[in-house]
N, C-alpha and C. Protein backbone atom coordinates (compact mmCIF):
# COMPACT_ATOMS: atom_id res chain seq x y z
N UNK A 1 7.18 -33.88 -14.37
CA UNK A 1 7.98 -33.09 -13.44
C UNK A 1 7.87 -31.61 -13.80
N UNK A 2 7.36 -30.65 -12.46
CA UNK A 2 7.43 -29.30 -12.70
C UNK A 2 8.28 -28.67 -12.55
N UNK A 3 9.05 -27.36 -13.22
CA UNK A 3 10.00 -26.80 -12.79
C UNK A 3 9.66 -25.93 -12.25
N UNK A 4 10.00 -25.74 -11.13
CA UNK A 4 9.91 -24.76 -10.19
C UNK A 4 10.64 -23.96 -9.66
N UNK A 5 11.51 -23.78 -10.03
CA UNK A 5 12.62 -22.39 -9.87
C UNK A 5 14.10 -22.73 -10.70
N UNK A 6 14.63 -21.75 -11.03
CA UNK A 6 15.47 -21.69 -11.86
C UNK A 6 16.28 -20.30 -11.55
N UNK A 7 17.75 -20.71 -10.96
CA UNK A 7 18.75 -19.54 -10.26
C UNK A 7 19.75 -19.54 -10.88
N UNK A 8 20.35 -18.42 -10.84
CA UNK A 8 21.79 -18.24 -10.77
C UNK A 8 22.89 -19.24 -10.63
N UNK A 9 23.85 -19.31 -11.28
CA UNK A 9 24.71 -20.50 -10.51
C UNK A 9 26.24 -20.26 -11.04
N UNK A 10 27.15 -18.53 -10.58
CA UNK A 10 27.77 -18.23 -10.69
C UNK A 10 27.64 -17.24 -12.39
N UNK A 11 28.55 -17.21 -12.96
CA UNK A 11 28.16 -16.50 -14.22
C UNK A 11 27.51 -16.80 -15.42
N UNK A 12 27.93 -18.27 -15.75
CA UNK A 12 26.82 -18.53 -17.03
C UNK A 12 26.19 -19.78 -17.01
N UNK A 13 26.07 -20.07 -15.42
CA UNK A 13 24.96 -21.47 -15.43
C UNK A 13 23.99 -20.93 -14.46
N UNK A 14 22.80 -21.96 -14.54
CA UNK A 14 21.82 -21.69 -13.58
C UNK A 14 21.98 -23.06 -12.96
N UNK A 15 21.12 -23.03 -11.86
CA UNK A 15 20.58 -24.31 -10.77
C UNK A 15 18.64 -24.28 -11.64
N UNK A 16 18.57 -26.10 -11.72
CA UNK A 16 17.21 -25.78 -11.87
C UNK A 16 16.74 -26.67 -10.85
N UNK A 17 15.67 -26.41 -10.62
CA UNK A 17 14.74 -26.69 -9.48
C UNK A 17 13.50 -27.62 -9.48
N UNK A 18 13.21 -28.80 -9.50
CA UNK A 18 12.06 -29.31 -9.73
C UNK A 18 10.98 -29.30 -8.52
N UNK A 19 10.12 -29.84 -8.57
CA UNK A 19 8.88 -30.22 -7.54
C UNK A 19 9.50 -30.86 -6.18
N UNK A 20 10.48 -31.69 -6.65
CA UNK A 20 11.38 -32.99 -5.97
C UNK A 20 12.84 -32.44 -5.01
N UNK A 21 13.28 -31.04 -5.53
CA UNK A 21 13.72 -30.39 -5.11
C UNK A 21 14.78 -29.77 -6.17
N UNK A 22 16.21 -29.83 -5.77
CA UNK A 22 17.59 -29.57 -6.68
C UNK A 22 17.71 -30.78 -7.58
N UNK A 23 17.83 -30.10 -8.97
CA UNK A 23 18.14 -31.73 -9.93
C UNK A 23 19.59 -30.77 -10.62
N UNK A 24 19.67 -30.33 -11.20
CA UNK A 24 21.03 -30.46 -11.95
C UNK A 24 21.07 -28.65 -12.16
N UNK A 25 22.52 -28.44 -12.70
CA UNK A 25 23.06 -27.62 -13.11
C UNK A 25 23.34 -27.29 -15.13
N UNK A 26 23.50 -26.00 -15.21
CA UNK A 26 22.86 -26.45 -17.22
C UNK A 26 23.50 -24.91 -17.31
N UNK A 27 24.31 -24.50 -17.90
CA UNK A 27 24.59 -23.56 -19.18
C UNK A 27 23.08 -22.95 -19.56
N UNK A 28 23.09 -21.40 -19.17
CA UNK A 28 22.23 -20.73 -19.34
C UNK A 28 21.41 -20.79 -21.25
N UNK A 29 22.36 -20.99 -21.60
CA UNK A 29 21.49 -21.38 -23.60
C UNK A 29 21.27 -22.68 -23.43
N UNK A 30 21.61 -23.51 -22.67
CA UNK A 30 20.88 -24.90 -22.92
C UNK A 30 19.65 -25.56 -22.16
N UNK A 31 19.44 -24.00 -21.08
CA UNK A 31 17.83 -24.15 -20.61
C UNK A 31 17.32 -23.61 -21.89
N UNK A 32 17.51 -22.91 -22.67
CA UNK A 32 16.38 -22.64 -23.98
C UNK A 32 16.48 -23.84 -24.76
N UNK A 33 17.99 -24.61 -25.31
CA UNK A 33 18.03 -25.23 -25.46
C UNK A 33 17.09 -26.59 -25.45
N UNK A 34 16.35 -26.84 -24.29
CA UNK A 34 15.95 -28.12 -23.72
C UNK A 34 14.74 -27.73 -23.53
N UNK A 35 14.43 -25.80 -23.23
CA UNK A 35 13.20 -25.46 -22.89
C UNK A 35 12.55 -25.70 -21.78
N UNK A 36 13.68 -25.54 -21.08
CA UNK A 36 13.42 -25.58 -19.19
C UNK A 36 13.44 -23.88 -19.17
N UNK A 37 11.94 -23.91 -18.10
CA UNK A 37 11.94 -22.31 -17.94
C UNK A 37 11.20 -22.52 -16.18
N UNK A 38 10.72 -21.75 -15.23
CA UNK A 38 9.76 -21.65 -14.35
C UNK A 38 8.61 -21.93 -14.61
N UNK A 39 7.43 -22.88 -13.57
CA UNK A 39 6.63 -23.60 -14.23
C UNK A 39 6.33 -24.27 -15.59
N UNK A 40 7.02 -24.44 -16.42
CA UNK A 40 6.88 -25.30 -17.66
C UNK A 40 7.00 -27.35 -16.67
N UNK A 41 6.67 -27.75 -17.48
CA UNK A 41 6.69 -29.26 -17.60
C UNK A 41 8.08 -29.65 -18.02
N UNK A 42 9.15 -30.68 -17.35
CA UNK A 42 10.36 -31.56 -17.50
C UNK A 42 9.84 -32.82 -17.98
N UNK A 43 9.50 -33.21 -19.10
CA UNK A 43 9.30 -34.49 -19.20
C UNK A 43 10.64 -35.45 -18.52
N UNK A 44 9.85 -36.64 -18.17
CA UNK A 44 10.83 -37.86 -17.51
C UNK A 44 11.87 -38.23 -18.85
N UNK A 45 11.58 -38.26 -20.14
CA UNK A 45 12.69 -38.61 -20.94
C UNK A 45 13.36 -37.73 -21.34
N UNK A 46 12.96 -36.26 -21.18
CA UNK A 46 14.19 -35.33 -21.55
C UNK A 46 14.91 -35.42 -20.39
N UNK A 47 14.60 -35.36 -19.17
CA UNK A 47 15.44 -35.22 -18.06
C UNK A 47 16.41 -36.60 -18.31
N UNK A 48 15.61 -37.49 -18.63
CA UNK A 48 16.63 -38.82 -18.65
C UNK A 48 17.87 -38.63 -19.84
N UNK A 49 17.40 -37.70 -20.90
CA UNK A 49 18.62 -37.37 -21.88
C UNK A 49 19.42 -36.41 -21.73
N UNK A 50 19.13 -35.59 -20.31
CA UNK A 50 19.96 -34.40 -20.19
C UNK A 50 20.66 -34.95 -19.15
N UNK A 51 20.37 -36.27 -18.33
CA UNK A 51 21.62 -36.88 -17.57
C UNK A 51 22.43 -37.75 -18.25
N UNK A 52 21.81 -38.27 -19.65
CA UNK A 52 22.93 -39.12 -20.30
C UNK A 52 23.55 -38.27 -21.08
N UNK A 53 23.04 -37.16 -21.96
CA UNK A 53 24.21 -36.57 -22.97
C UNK A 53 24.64 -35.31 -22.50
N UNK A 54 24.14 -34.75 -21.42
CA UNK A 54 25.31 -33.64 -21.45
C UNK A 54 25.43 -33.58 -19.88
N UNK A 55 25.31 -34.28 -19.01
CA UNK A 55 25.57 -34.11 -17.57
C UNK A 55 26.70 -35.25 -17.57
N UNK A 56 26.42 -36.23 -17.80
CA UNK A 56 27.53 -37.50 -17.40
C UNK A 56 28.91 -37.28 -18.45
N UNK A 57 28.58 -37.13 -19.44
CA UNK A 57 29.88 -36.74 -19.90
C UNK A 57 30.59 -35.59 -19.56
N UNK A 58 29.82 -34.41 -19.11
CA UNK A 58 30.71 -33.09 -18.83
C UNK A 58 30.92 -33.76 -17.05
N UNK A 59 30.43 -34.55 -16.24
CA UNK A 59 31.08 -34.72 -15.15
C UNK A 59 31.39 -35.85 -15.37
N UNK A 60 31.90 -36.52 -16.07
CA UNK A 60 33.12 -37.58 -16.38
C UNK A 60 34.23 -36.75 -16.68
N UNK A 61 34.28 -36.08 -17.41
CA UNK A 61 35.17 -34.80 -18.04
C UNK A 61 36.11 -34.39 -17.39
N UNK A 62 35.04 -33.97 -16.15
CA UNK A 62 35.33 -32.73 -15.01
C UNK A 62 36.13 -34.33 -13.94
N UNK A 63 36.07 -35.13 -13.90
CA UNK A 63 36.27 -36.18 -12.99
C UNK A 63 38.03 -36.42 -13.44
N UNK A 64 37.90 -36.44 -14.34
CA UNK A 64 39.25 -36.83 -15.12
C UNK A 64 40.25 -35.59 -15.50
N UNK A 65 39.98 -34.84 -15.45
CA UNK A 65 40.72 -33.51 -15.22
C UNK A 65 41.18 -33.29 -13.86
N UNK A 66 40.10 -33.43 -12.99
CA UNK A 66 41.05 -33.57 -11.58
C UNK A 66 42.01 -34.45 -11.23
N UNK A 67 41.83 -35.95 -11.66
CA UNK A 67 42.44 -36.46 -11.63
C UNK A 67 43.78 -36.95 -12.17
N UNK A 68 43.95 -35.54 -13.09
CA UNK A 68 45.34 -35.41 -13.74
C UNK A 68 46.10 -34.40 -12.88
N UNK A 69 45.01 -33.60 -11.90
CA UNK A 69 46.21 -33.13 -11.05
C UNK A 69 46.33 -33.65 -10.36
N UNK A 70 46.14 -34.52 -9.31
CA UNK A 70 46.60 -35.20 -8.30
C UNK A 70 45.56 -36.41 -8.20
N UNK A 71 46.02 -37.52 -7.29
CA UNK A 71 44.85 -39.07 -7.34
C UNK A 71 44.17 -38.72 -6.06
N UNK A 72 43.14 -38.80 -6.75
CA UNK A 72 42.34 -38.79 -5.16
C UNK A 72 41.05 -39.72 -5.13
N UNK A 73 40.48 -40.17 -3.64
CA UNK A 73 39.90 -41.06 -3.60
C UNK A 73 38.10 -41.06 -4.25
N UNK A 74 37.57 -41.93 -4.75
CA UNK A 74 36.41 -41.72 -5.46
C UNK A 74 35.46 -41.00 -4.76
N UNK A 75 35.28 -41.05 -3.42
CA UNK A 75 34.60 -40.46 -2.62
C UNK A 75 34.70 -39.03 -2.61
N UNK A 76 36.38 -38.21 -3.02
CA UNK A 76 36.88 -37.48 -2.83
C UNK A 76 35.88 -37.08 -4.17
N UNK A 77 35.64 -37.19 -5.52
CA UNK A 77 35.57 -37.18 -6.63
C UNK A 77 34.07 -36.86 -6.64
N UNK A 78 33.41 -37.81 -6.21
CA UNK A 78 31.75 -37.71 -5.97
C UNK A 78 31.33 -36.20 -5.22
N UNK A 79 32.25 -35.68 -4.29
CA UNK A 79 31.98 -35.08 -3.45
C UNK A 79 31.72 -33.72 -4.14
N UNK A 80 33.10 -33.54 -5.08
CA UNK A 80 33.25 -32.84 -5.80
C UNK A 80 32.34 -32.23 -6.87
N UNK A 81 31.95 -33.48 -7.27
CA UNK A 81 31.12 -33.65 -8.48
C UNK A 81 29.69 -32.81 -7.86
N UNK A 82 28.87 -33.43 -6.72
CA UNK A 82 28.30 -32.79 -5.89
C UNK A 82 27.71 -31.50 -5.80
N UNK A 83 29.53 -31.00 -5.27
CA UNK A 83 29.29 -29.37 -5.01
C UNK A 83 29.06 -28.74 -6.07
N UNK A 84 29.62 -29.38 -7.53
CA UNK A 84 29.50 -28.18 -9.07
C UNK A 84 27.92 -28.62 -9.41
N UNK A 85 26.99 -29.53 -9.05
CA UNK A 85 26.00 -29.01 -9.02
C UNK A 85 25.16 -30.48 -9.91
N UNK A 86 26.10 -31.62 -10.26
CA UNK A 86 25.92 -32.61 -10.72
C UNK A 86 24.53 -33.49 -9.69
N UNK A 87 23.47 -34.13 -10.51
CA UNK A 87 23.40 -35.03 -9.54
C UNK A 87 23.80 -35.81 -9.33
N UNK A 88 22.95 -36.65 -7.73
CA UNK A 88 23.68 -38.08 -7.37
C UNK A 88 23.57 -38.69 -8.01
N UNK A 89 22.77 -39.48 -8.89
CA UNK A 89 22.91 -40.11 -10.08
C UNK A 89 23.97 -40.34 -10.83
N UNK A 90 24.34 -38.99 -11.14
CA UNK A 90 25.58 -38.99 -12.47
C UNK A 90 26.86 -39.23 -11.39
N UNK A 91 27.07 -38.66 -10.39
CA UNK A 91 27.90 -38.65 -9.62
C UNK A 91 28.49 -40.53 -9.79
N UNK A 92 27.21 -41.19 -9.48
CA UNK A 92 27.20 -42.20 -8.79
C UNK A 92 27.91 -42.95 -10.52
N UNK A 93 26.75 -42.56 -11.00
CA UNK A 93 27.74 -43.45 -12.69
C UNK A 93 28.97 -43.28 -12.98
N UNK A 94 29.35 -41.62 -12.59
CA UNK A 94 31.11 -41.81 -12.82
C UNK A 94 32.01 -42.35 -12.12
N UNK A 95 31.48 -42.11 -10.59
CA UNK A 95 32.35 -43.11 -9.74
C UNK A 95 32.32 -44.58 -10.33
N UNK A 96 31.20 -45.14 -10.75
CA UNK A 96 31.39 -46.68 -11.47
C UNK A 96 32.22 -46.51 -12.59
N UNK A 97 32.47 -45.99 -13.70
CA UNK A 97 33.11 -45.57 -14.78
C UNK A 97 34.37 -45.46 -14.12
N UNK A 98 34.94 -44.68 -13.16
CA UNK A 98 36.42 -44.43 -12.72
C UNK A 98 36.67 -45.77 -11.85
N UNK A 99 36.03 -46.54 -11.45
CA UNK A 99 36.04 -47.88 -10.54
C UNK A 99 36.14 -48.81 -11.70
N UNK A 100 35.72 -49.01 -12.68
CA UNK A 100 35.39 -50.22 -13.68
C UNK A 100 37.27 -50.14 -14.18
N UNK A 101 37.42 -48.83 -14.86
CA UNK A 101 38.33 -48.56 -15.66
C UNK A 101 40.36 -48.40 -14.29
N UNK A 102 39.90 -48.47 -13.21
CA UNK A 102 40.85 -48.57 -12.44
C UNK A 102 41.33 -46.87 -12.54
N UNK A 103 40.99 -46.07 -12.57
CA UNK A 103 41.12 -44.62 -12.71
C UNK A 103 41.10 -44.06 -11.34
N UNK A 104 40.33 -44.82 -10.23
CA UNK A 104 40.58 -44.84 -8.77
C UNK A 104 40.57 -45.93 -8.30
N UNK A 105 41.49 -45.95 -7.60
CA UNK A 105 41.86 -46.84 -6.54
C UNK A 105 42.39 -46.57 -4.91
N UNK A 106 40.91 -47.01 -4.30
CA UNK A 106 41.19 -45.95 -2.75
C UNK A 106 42.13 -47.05 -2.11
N UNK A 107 42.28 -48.25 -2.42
CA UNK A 107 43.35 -49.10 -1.39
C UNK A 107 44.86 -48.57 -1.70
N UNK A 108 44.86 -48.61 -3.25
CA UNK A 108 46.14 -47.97 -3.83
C UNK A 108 46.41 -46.53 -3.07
N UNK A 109 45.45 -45.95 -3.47
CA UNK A 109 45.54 -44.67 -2.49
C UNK A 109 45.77 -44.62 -1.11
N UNK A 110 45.60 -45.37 -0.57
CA UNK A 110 45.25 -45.53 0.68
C UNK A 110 46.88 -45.72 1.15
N UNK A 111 47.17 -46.91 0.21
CA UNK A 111 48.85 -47.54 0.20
C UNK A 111 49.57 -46.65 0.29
N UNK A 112 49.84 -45.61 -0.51
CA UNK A 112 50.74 -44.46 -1.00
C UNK A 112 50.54 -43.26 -0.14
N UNK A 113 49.28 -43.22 0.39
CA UNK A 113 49.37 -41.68 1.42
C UNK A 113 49.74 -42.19 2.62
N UNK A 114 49.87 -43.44 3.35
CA UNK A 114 50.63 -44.46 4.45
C UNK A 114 52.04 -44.18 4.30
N UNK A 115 52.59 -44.66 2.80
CA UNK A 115 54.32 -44.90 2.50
C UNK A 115 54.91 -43.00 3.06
N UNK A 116 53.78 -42.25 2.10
CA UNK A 116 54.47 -40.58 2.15
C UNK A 116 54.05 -40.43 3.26
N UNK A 117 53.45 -40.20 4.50
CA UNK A 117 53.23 -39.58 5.47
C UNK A 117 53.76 -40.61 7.20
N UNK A 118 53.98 -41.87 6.57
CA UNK A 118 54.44 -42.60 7.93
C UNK A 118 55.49 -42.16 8.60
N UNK A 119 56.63 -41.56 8.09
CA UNK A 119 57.68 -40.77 8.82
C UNK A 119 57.83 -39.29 9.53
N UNK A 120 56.39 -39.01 9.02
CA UNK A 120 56.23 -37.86 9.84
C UNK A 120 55.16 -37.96 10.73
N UNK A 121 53.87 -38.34 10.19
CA UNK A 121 52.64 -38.42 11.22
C UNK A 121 52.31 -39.19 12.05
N UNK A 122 51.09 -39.50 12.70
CA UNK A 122 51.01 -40.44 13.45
C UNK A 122 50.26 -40.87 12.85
N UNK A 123 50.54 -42.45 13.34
CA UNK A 123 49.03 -43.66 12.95
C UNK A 123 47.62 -43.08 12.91
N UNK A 124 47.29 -42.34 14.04
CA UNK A 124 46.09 -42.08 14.63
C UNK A 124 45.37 -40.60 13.29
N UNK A 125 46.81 -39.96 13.09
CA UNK A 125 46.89 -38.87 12.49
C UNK A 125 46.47 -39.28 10.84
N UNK A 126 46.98 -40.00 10.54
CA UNK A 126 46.83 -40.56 8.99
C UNK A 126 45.83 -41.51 8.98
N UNK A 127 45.23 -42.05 9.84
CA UNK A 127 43.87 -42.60 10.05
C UNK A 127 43.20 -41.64 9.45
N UNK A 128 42.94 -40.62 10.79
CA UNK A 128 42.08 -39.50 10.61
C UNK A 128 42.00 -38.54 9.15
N UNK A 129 42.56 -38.56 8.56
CA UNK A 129 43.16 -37.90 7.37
C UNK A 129 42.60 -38.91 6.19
N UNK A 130 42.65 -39.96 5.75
CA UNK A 130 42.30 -41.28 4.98
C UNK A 130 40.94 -41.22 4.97
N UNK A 131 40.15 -40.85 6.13
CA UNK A 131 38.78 -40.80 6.76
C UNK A 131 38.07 -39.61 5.92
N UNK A 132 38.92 -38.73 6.12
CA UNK A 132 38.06 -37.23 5.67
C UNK A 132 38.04 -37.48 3.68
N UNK A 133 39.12 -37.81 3.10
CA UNK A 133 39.15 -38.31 2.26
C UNK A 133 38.33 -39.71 1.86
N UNK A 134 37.73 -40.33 2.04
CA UNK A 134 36.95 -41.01 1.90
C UNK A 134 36.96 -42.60 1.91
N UNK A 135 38.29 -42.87 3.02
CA UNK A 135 38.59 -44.28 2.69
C UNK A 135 38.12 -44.87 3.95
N UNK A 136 37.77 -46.31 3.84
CA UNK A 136 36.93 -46.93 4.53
C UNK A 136 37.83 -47.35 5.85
N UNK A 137 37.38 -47.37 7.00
CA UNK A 137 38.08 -47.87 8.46
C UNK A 137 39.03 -49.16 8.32
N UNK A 138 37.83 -50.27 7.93
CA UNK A 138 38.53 -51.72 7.42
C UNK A 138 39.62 -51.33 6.18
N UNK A 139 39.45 -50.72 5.45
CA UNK A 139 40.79 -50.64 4.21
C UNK A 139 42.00 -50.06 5.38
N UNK A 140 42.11 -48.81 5.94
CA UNK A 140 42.93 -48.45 6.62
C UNK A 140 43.82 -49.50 7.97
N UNK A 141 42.06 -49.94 8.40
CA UNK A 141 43.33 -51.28 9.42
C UNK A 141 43.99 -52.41 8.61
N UNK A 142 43.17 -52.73 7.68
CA UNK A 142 44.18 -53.51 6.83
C UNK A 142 45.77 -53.22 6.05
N UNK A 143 45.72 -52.10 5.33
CA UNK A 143 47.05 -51.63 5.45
C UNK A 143 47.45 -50.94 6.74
N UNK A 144 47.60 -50.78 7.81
CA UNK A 144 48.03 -50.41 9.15
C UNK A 144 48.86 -52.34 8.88
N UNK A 145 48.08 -53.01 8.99
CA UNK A 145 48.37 -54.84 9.35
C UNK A 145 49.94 -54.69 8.48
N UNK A 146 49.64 -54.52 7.40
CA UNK A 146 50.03 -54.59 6.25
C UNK A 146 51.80 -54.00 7.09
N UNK A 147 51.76 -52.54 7.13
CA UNK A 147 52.83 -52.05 7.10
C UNK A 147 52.42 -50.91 8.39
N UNK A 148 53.13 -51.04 9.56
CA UNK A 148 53.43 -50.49 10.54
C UNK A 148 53.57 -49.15 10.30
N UNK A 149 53.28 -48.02 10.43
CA UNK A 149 53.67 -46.75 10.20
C UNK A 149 54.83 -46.66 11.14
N UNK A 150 56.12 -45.75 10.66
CA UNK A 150 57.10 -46.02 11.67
C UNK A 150 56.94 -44.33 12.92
N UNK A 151 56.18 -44.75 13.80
CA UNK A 151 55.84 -43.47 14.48
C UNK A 151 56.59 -42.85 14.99
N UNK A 152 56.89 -44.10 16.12
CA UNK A 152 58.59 -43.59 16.73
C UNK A 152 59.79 -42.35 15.74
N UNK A 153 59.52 -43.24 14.87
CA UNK A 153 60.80 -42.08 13.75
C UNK A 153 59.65 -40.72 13.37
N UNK A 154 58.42 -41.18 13.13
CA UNK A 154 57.83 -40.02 12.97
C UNK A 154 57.85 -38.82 14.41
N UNK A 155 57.69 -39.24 15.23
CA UNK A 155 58.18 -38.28 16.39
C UNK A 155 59.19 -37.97 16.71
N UNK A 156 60.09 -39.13 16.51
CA UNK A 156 61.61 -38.38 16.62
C UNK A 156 61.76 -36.96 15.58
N UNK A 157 61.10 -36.94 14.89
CA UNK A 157 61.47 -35.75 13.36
C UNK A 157 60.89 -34.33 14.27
N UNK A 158 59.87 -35.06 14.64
CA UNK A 158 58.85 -33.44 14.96
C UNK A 158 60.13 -33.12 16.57
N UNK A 159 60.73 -34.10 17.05
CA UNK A 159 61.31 -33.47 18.29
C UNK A 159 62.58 -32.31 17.94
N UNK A 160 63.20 -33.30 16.82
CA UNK A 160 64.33 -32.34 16.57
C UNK A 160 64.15 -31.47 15.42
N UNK A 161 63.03 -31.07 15.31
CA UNK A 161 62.52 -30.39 14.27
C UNK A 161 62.58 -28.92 15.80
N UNK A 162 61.88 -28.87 16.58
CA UNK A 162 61.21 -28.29 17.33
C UNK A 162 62.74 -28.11 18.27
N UNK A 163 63.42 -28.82 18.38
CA UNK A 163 64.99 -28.24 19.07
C UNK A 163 66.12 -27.67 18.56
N UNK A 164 65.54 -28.29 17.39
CA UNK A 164 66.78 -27.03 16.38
C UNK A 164 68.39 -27.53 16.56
N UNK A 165 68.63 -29.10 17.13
CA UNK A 165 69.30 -30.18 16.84
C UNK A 165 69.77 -30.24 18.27
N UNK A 166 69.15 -29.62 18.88
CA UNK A 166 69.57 -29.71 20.59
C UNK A 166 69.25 -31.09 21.05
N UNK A 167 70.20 -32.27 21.71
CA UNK A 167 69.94 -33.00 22.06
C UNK A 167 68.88 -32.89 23.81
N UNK A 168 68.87 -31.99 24.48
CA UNK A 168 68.87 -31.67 25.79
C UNK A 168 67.17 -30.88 26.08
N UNK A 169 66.84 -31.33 26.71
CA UNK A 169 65.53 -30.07 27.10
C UNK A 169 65.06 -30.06 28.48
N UNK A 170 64.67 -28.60 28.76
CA UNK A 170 64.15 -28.37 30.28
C UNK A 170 62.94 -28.71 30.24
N UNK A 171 62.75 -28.80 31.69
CA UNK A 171 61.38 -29.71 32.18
C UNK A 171 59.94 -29.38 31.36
N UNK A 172 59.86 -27.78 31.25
CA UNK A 172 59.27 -27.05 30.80
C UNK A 172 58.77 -27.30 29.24
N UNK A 173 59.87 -27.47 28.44
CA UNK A 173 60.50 -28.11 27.06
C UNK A 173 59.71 -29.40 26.76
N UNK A 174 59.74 -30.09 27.62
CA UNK A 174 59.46 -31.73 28.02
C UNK A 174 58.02 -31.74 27.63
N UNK A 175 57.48 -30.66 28.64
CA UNK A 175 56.22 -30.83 28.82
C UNK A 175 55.37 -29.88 27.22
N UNK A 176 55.69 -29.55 26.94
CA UNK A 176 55.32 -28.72 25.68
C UNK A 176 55.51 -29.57 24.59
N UNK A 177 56.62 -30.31 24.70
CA UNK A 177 57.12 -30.93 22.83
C UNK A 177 56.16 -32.28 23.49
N UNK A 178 56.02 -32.77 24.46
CA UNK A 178 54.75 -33.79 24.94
C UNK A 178 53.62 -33.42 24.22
N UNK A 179 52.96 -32.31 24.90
CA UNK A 179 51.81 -32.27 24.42
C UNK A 179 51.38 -31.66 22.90
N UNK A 180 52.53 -31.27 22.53
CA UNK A 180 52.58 -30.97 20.68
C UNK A 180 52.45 -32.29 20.46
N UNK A 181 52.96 -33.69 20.86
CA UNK A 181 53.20 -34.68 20.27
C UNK A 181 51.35 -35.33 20.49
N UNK A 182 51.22 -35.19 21.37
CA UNK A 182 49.57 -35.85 21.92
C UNK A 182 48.90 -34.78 20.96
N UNK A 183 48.81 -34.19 20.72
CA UNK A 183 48.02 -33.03 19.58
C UNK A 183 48.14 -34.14 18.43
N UNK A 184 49.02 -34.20 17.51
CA UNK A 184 49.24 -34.75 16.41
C UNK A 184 48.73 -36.02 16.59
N UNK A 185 48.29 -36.81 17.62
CA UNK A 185 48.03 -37.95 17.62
C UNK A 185 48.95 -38.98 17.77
N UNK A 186 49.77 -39.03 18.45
CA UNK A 186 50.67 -40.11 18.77
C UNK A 186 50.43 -40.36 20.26
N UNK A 187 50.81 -41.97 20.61
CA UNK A 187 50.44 -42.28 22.06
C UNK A 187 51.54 -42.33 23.03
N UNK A 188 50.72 -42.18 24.46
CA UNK A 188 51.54 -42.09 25.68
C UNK A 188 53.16 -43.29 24.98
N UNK A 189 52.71 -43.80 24.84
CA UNK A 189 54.02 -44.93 24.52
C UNK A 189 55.03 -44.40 23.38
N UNK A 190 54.27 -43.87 22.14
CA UNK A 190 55.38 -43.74 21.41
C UNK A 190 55.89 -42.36 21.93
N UNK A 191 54.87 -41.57 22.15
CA UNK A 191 55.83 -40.11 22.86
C UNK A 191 57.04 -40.21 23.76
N UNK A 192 56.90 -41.12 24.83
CA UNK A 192 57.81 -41.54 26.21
C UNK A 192 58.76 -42.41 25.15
N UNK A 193 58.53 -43.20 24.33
CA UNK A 193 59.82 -43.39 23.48
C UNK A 193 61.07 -42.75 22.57
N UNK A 194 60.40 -41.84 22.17
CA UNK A 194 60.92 -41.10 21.06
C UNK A 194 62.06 -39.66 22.10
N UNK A 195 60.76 -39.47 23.31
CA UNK A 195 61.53 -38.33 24.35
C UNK A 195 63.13 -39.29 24.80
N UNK A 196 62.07 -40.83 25.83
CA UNK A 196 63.77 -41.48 25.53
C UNK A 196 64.75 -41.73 25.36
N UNK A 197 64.67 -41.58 23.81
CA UNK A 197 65.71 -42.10 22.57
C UNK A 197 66.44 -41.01 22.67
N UNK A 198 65.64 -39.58 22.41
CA UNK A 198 66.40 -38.31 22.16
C UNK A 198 67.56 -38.03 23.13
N UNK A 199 67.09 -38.06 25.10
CA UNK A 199 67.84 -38.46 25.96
C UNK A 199 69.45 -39.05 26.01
N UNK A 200 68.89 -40.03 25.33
CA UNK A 200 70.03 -41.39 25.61
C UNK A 200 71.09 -41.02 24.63
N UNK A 201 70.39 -40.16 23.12
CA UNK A 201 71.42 -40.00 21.98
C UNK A 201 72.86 -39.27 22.62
C-alpha cells in the first residue's frame, strides 16, 4: 500500500491517504513514528498494527467517554467514530465490543426515549427521531406494540401550552393550533380529539 497524501486534520493530527483512498487519522509524531510520509510504502502488517494498537483502543476510548455523557444508540457511536477520522473497520470492532459488553443497547434505548418523550410528542414524531438516531423501523413498531405513546395527552400539552390556560379559541386559533399540531406529526384523529376534549373541559 502507497501513501499518497498526507493532510492536515485540525491542529496536531493529520488524515493519511492511501492508493485505496482515506484510511485513518494519526498524531502528527506518530506518522514519524510508524514512518508514514507521501509516497513511501504502508506495509499490510504495520497498517494491521496501527488498527489494533493505537486506533481501536483510542476509538474504544473515545466511544466510552461519550457514553458517559449521555446513552446513545451504537449507530449513533459509529457515526461518530467516523467523522473523527477512525476507520470502518475499527468503527465496526467497537460497535461489537460496546454490543458484546451491553454498553449499548438500542431497544433499551429505544424503550426510554418512548417513556421520556410520549407525553409530549407524537408517535409519528418519535418514530422519526429513533430513525435519525439509528434505531431500526421493526425495533420501534415493536415497542410502539409494546406501549402506546399517549398522544392524545401529548397534544393536549402543546394546546394549553399555546393558550396560556384558555379553555376557548377563535376559529382562526382552531385553525393554527391544527396545523402546529399536523407539523409535529400527530393525526387528523388525535388532533380532532385533543381540540374536542379541550372544548368540552
Amino acid at each position: 500500500m502507497r501513501v499518497t497524501k498526507v493532510t492536515p486534520f485540525g491542529k496536531r493530527k493529520s488524515k493519511v491517504f492511501l492508493a485505496e483512498g482515506f484510511a485513518f487519522v494519526l498524531y502528527k509524531e506518530e506518522l514519524c513514528q510508524w514512518g508514514i510520509a507521501e509516497e513511501e510504502e504502508l506495509g499490510d502488517e504495520v497498517f494491521k498494527r496501527i488498527c489494533r494498537e493505537v486506533l481501536f483502543p483510542r476509538a474504544k476510548e473515545k466511544a466510552l467517554s461519550l457514553l458517559e455523557v449521555q446513552a446513545r444508540t451504537c449507530c449513533q457511536i459509529k457515526e461518530r467514530l467516523l467523522r473523527e477520522g477512525y476507520p470502518p473497520a475499527v468503527t465496526e470492532q467497537v460497535a461489537a465490543f460496546l454490543t458484546e459488553y451491553r454498553l449499548t443497547d438500542d431497544l433499551a434505548f429505544a424503550r426510554n426515549f418512548i417513556a421520556a418523550n410520549s407525553r409530549s410528542k407524537s408517535r409519528r414524531q418519535i418514530a422519526w427521531e429513533l430513525i435519525q438516531k439509528g434505531v431500526g423501523k421493526e425495533t420501534i413498531s415493536q415497542l410502539f406494540e409494546e406501549e402506546e405513546p399517549q398522544e392524545e395527552m401529548a397534544a393536549r400539552r402543546y394546546l394549553e401550552k399555546k393558550l396560556g390556560g384558555r379553555k376557548t379559541m377563535s376559529d382562526k386559533e382552531n385553525g393554527k393550533l391544527w396545523a402546529g399540531l399536523a407539523r409535529r406529526g400527530f393525526s387528523a384523529d388525535v388532533i380532532a380529539g385533543a381540540l374536542r376534549g379541550m372544548e368540552e373541559e
